[in-house]
Protein backbone atom coordinates (compact mmCIF):
# COMPACT_ATOMS: atom_id res chain seq x y z
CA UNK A 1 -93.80 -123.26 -71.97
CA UNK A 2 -91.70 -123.64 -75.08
CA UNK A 3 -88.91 -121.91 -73.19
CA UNK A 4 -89.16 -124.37 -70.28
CA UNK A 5 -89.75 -127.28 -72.46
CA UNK A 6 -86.16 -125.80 -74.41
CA UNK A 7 -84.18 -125.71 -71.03
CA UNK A 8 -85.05 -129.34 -70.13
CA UNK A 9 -84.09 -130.80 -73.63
CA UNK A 10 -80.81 -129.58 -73.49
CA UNK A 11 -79.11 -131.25 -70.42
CA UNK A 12 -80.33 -134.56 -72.30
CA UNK A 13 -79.06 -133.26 -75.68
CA UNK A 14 -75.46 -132.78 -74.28
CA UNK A 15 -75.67 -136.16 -72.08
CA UNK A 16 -76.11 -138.01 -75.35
CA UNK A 17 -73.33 -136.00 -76.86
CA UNK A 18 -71.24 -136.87 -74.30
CA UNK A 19 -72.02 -140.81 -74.40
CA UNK A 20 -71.34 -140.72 -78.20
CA UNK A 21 -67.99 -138.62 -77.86
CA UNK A 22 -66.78 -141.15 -75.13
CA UNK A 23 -67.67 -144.27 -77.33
CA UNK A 24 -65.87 -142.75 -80.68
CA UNK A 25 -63.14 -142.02 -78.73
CA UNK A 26 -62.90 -145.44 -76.75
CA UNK A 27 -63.45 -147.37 -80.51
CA UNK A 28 -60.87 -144.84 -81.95
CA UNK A 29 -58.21 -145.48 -79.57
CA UNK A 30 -59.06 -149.59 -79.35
CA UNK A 31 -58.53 -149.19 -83.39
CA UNK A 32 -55.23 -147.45 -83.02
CA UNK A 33 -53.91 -149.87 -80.36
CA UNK A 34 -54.69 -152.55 -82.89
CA UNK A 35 -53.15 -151.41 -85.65
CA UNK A 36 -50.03 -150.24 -84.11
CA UNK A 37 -49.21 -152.75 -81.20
CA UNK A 38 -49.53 -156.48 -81.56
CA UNK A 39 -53.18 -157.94 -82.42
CA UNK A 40 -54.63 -160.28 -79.44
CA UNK A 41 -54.50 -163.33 -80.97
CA UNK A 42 -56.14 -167.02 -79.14
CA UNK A 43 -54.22 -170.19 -79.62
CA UNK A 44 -55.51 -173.80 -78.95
CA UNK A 45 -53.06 -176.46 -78.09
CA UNK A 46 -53.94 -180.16 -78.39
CA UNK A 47 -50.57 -181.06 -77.14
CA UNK A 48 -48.38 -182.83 -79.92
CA UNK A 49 -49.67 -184.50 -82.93
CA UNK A 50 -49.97 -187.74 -83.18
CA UNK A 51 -52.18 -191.33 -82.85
CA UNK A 52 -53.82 -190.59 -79.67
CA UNK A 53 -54.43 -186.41 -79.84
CA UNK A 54 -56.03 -187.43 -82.68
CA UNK A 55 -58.30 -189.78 -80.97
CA UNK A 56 -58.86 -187.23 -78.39
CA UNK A 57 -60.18 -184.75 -81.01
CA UNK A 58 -62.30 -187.55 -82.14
CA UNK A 59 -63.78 -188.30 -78.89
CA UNK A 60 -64.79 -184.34 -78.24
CA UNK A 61 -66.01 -184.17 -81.69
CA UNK A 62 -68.26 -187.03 -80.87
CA UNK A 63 -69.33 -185.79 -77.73
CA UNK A 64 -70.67 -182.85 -78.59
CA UNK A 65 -72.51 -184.39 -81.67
CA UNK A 66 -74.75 -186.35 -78.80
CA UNK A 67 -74.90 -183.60 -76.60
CA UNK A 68 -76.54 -181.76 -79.54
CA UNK A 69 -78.66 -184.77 -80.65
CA UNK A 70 -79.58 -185.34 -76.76
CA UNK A 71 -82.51 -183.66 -76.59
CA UNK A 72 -84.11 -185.89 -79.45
CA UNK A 73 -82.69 -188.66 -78.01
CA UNK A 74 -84.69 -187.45 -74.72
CA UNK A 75 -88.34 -186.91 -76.57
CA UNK A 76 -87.86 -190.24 -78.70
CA UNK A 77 -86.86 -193.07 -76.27
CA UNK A 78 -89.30 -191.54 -73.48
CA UNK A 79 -92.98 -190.99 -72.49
CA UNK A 80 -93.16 -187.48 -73.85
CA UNK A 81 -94.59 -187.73 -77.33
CA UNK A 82 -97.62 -189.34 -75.97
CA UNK A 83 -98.06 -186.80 -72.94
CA UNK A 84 -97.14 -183.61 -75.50
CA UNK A 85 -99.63 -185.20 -78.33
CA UNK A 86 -102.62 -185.98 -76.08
CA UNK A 87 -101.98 -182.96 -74.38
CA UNK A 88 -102.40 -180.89 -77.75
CA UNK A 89 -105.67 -182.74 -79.15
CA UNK A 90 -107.12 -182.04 -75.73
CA UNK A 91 -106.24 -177.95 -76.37
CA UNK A 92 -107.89 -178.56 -79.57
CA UNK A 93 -110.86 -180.48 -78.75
CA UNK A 94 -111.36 -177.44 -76.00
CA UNK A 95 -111.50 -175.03 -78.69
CA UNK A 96 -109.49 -172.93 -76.68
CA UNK A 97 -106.28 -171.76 -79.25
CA UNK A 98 -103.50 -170.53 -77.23
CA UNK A 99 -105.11 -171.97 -73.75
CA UNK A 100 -103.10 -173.08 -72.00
CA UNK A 101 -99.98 -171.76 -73.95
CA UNK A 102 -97.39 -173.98 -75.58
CA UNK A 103 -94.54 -173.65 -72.41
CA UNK A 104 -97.09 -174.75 -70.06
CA UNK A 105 -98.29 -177.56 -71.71
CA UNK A 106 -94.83 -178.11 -72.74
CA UNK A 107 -93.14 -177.63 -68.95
CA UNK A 108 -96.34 -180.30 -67.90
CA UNK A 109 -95.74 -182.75 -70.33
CA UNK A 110 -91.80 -182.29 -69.20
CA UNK A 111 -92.61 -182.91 -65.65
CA UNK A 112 -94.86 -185.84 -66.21
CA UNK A 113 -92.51 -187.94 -68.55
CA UNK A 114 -89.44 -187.14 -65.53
CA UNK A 115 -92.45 -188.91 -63.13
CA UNK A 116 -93.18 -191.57 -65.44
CA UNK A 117 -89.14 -192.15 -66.01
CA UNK A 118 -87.99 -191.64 -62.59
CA UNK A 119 -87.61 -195.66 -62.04
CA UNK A 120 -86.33 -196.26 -65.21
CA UNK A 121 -83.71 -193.44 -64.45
CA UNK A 122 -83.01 -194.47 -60.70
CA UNK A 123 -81.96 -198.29 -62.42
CA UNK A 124 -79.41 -196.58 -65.10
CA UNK A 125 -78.04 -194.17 -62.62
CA UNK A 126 -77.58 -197.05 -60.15
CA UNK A 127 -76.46 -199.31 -62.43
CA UNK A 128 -74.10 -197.56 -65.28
CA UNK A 129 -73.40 -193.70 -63.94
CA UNK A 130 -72.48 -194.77 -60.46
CA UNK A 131 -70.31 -196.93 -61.26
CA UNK A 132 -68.77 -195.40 -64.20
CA UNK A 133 -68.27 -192.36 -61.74
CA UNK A 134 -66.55 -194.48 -59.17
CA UNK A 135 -64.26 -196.19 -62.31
CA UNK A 136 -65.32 -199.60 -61.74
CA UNK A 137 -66.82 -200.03 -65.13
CA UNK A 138 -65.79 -198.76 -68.62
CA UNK A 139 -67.49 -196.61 -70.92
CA UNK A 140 -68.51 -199.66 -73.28
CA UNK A 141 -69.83 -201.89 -70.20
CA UNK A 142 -72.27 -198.44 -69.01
CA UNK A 143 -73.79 -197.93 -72.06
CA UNK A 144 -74.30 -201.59 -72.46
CA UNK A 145 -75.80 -201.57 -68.56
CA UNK A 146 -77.55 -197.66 -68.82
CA UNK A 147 -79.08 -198.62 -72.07
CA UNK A 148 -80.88 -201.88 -70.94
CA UNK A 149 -83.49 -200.73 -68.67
CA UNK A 150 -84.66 -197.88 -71.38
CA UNK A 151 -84.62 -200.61 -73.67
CA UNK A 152 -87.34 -202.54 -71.85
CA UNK A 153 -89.59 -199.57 -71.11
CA UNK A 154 -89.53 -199.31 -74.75
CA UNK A 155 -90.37 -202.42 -75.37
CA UNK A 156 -93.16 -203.19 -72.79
CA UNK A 157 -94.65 -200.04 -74.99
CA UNK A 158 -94.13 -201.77 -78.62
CA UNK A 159 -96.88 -203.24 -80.58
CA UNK A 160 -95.58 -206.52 -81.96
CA UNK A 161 -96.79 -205.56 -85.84
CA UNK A 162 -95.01 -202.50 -85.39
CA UNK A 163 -91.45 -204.16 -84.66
CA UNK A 164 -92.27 -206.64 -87.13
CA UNK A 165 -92.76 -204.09 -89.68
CA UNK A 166 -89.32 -202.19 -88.85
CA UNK A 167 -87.46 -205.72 -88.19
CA UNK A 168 -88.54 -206.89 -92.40
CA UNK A 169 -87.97 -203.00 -93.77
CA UNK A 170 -84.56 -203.43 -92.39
CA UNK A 171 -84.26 -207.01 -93.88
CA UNK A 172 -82.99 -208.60 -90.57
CA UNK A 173 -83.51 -212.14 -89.50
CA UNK A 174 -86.14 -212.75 -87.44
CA UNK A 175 -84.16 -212.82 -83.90
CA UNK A 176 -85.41 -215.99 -81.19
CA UNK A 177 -85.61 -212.99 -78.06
CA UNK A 178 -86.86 -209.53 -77.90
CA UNK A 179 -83.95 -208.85 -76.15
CA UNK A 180 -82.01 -209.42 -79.02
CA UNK A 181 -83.32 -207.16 -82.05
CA UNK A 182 -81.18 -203.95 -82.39
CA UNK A 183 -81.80 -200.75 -81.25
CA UNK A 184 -82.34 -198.99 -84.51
CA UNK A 185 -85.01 -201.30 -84.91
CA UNK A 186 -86.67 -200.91 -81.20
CA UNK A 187 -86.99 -197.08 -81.33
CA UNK A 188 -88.43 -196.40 -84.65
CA UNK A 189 -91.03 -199.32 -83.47
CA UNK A 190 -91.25 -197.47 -80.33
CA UNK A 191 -92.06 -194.47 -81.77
CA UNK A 192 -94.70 -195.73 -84.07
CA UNK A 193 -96.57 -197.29 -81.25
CA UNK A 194 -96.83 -193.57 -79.24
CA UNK A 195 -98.34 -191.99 -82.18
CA UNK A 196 -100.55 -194.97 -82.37
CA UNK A 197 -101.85 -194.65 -78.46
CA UNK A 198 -101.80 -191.06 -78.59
CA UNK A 199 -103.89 -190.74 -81.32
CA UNK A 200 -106.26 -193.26 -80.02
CA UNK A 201 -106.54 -191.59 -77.03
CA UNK A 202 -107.14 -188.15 -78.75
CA UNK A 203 -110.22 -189.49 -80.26
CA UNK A 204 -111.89 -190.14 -77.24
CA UNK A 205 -110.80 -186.57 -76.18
CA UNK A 206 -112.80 -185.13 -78.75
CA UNK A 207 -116.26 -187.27 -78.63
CA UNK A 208 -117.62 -185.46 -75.93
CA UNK A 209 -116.90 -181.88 -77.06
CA UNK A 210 -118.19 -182.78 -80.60
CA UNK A 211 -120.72 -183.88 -79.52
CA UNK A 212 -121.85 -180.63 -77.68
CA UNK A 213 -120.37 -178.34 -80.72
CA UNK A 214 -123.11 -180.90 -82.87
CA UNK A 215 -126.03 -179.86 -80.47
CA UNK A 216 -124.95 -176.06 -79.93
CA UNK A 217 -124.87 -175.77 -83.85
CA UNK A 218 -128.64 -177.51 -84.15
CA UNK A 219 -130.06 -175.35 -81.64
CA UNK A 220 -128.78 -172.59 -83.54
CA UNK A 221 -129.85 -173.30 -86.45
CA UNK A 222 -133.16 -174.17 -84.54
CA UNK A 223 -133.43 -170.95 -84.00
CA UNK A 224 -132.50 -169.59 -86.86
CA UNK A 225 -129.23 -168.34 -85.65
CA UNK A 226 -126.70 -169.26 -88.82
CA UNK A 227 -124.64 -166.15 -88.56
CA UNK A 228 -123.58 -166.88 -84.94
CA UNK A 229 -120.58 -169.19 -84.51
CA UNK A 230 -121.23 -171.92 -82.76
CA UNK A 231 -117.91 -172.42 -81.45
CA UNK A 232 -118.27 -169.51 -79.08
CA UNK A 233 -121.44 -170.62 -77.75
CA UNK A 234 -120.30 -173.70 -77.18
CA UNK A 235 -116.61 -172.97 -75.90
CA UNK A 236 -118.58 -171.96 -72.22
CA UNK A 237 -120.19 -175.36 -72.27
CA UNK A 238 -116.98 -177.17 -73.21
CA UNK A 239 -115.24 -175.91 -70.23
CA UNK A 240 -117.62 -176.21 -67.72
CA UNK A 241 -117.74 -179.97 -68.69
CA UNK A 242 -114.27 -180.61 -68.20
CA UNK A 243 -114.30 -178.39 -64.79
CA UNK A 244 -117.34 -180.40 -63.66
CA UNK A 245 -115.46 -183.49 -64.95
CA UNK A 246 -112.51 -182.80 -63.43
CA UNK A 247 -110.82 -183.28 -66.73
CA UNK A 248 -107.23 -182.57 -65.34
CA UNK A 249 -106.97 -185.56 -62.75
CA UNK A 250 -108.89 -187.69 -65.64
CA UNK A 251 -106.55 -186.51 -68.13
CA UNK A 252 -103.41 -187.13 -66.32
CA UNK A 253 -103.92 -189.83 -64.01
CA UNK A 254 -105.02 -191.86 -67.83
CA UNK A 255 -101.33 -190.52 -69.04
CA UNK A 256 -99.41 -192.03 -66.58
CA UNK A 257 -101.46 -195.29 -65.99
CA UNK A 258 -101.22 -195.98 -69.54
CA UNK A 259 -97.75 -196.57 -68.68
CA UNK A 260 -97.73 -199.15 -65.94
């Protein structure tokens, strides 16, 4: 057996001898070509210097600072931090952990904010990226135009207090229109007001599953029962509620009717 087991090992032995012999010498001779031919070398050219490749550098400089900061930009001025929120106190209030995991609830509150935005995106695409596409507007006049209907959803989501408070932090006169306080003002607001709703809404999440954890913990102590937890007698319970309830469709058609 040891003789057999001998005669296998060694075809592997000298394959792996071989593999590192072929990489030394591929590294070896890549070295040598380095040092004694010319080093590959990678040149960018902007063109000659000047006003405007300077401005150019600018721009792409600026552009890729918002496509980093787009993502925020995407959870902030949208439905998703009440959908994520409320769908994270309801995870809790199931006493479930890790069920469902993050990426689902994460892909689901994704999915519902591009449902709850599809009209506000169908406005800016037909009335900024169209036409910026088709270079009958400028870059100024689509942001001004894209940014507008965002701008309402926001606001139509805004507690008054809560602008008010942002609109005297930031020492700005009181404006005559909603339409015209500033967008650094609008968004922080906006913000605000989605943690208020979604915490609001997480409370009532969690009064009916307290309330059977509270009666699953008397029973057991009833019965004289302290050692056992009560969370894992009552976790059954818990989700046999919400099946029977059908907690999902109640969940979710709340979520997106609290935006209409």
């Amino acid at each position: 057996m040891r003789l057999r087991n001998r005669r296998l090992a060694l075809p592997a032995l000298s394959t792996c001898l071989l593999l590192i012999a072929l990489t030394c010498g591929l590294s070896f001779g890549l070295v040598q070509d380095a040092v004694g031919g010319t080093n590959p070398s990678v040149t960018i050219d902007l063109g000659q210097t000047g006003p405007k490749q300077t401005a150019v550098v600018f721009q792409i400089l600026a552009l890729l600072t918002v496509l980093s900061l787009a993502p925020a930009f995407f959870i902030m001025v949208t439905s998703f931090t009440r959908i994520v929120i409320v769908l994270s106190f309801l995870r809790q209030a199931l006493g479930t952990q890790q069920v469902p995991p993050n990426q689902v609830l994460i892909s689901l509150a994704l999915f519902l904010t591009v449902f709850v935005m599809a009209p506000v995106g169908q406005t800016v695409y037909s009335q900024a990226i169209e036409p910026l596409l088709a270079e009958k507007i400028s870059y100024e006049e689509a942001w001004t135009k894209g940014i507008q209907p965002i701008r309402g959803f926001m606001l139509r989501q805004i507690r008054d207090k809560d602008l008010e408070l942002f609109i005297d932090l930031g020492k700005i006169p009181k404006p005559e229109t909603v339409d015209q306080v500033p967008l650094h003002v609008v968004i922080p607001a906006f913000i605000l007001s989605e943690l208020r709703v979604s915490f609001q809404i997480g409370f009532l999440i969690y009064i009916p599953f307290l309330i059977i954890d509270m009666v699953v913990a008397s029973i057991l102590m009833a019965m004289g029962m302290m050692m056992l937890p009560p969370v894992m007698i009552s976790l059954p319970f818990k989700l046999i509620l919400f099946v029977l309830a059908d907690g999902w469709y109640l969940i979710v058609g709340s979520l997106v009717k609290s935006f209409q």
